[in-house]
N, C-alpha and C. Protein backbone atom coordinates (compact mmCIF):
# COMPACT_ATOMS: atom_id res chain seq x y z
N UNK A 1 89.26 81.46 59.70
CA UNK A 1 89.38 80.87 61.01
C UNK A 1 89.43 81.99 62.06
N UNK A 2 88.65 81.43 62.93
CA UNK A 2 88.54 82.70 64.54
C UNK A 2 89.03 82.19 65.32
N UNK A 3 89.96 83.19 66.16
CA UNK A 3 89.99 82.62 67.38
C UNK A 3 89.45 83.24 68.53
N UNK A 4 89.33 82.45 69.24
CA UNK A 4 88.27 82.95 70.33
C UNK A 4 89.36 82.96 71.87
N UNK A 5 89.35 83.65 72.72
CA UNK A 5 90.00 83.43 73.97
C UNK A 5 89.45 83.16 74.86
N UNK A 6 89.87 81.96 75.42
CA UNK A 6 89.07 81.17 76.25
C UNK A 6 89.29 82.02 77.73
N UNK A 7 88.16 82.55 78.08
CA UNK A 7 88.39 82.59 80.13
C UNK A 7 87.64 82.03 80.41
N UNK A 8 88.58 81.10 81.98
CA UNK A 8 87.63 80.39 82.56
C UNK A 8 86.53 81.25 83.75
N UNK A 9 86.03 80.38 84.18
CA UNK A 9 84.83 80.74 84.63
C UNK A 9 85.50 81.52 86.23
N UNK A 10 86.80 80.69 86.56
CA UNK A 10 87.43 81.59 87.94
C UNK A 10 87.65 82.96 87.32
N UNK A 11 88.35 83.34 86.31
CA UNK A 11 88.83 84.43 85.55
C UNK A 11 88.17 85.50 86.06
N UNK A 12 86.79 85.06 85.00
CA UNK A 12 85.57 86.32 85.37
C UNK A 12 84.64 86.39 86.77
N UNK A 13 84.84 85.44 87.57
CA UNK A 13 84.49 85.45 88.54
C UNK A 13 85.41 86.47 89.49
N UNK A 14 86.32 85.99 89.35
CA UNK A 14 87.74 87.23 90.10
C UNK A 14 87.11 88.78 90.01
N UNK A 15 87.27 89.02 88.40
CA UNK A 15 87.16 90.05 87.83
C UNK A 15 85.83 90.86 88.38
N UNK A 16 84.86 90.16 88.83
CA UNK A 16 83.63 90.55 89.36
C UNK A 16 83.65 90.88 90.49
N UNK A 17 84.32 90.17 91.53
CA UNK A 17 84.65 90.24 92.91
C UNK A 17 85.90 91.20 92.87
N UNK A 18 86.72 91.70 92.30
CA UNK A 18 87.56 92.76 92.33
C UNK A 18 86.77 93.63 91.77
N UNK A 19 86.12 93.93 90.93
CA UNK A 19 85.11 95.30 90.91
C UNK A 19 84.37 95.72 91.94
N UNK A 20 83.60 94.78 92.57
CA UNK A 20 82.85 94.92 93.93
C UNK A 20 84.31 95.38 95.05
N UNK A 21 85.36 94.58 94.86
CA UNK A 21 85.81 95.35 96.41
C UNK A 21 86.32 96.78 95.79
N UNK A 22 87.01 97.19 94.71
CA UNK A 22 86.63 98.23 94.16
C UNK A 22 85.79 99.57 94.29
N UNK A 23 84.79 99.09 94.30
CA UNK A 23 83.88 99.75 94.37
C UNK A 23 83.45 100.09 96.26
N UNK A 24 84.02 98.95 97.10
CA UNK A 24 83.50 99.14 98.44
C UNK A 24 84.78 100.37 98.93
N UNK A 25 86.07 99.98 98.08
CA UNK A 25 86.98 100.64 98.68
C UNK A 25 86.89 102.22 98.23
N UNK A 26 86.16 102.73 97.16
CA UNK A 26 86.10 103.43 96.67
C UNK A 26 85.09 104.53 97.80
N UNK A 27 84.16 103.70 98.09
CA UNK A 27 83.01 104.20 99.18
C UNK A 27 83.59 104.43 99.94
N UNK A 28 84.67 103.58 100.92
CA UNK A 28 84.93 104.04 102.26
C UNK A 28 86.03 105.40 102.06
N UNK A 29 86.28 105.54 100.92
CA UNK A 29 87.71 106.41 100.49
C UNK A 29 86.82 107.92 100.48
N UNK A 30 85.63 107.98 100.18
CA UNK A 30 84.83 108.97 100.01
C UNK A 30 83.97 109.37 101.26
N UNK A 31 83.78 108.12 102.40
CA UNK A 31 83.33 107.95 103.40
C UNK A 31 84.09 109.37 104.29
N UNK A 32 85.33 108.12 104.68
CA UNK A 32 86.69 109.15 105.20
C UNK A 32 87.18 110.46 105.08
N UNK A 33 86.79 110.74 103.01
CA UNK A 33 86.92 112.24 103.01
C UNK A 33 85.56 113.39 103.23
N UNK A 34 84.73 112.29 103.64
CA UNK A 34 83.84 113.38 103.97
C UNK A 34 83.35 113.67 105.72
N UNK A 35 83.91 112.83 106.60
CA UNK A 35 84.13 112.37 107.77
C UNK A 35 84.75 114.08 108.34
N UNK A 36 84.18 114.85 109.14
CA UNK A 36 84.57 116.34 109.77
C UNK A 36 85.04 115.72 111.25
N UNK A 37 86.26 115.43 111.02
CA UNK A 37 86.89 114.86 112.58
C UNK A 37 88.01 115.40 113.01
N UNK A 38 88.12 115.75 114.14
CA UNK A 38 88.83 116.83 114.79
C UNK A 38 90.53 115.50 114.86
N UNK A 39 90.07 114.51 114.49
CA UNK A 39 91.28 113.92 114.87
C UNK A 39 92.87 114.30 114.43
N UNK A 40 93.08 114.09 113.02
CA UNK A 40 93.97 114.80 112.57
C UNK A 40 94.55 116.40 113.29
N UNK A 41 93.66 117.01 113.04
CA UNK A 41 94.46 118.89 113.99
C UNK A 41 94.33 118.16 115.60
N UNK A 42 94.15 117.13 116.06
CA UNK A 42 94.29 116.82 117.17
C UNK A 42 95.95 116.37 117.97
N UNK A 43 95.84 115.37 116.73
CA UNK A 43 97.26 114.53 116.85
C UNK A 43 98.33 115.18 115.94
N UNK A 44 98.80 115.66 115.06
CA UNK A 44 99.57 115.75 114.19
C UNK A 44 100.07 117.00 114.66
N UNK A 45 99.95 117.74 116.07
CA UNK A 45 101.00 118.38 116.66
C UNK A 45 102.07 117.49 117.35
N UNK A 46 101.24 117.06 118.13
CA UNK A 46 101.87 115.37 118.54
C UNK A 46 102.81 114.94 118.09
N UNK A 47 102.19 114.27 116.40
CA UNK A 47 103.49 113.83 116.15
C UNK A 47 104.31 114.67 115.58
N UNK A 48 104.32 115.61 115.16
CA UNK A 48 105.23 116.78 114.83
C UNK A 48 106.59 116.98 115.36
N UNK A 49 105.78 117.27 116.96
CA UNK A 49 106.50 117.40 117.71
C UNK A 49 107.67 116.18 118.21
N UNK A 50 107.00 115.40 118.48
CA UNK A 50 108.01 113.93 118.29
C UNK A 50 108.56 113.48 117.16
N UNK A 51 108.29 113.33 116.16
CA UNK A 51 109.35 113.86 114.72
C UNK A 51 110.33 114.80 114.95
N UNK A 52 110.36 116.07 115.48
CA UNK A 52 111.35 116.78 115.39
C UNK A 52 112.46 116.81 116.47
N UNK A 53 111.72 115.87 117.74
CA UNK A 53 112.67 115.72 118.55
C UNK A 53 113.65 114.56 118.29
N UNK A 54 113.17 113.51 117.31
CA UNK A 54 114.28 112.65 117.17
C UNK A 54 114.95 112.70 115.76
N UNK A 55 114.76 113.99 115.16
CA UNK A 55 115.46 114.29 113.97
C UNK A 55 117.13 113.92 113.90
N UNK A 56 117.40 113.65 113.14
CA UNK A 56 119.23 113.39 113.09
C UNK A 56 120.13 114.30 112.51
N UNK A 57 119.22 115.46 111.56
CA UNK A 57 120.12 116.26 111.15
C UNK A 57 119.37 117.56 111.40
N UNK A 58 120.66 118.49 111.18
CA UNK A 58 120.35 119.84 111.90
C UNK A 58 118.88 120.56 111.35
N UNK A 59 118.63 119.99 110.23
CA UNK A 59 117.69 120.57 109.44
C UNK A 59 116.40 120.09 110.21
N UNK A 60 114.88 121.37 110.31
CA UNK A 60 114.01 121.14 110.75
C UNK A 60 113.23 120.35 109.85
N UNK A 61 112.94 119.44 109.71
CA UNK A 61 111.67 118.49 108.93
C UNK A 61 110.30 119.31 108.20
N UNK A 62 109.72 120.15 109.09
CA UNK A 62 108.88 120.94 109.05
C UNK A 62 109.25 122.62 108.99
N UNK A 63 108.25 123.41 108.19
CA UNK A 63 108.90 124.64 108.34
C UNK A 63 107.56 125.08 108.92
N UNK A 64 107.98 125.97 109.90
CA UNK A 64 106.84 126.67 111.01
C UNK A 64 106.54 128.16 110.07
């Protein structure tokens, strides 16, 4: 005697449509790291700087 495991037809349908977004998210993830944008060294003095002004303890967050 065999047994067989039944999936229904939503199952593998899911499973297909989560590979595809998978796969889209995978693209834009590779998109982004290949993207040469000044944005980041733009802003992230910014917030640095506002991070360290509302710090709560004596300790600097960042080391310069």
């Amino acid at each position: 005697m065999t047994t067989r495991s039944k999936t229904s037809h939503s199952e593998t349908n899911h499973k297909g449509n989560s590979r595809a977004g998978n796969a889209r998210a995978l693209q834009l993830v590779r998109e982004w790291l290949a993207e040469d944008s000044d944005y980041d060294a733009t802003v992230f003095p910014v917030l640095q700087a506002e991070l360290e002004a509302d710090r709560l303890s004596y300790r600097r967050r960042f080391k310069e």
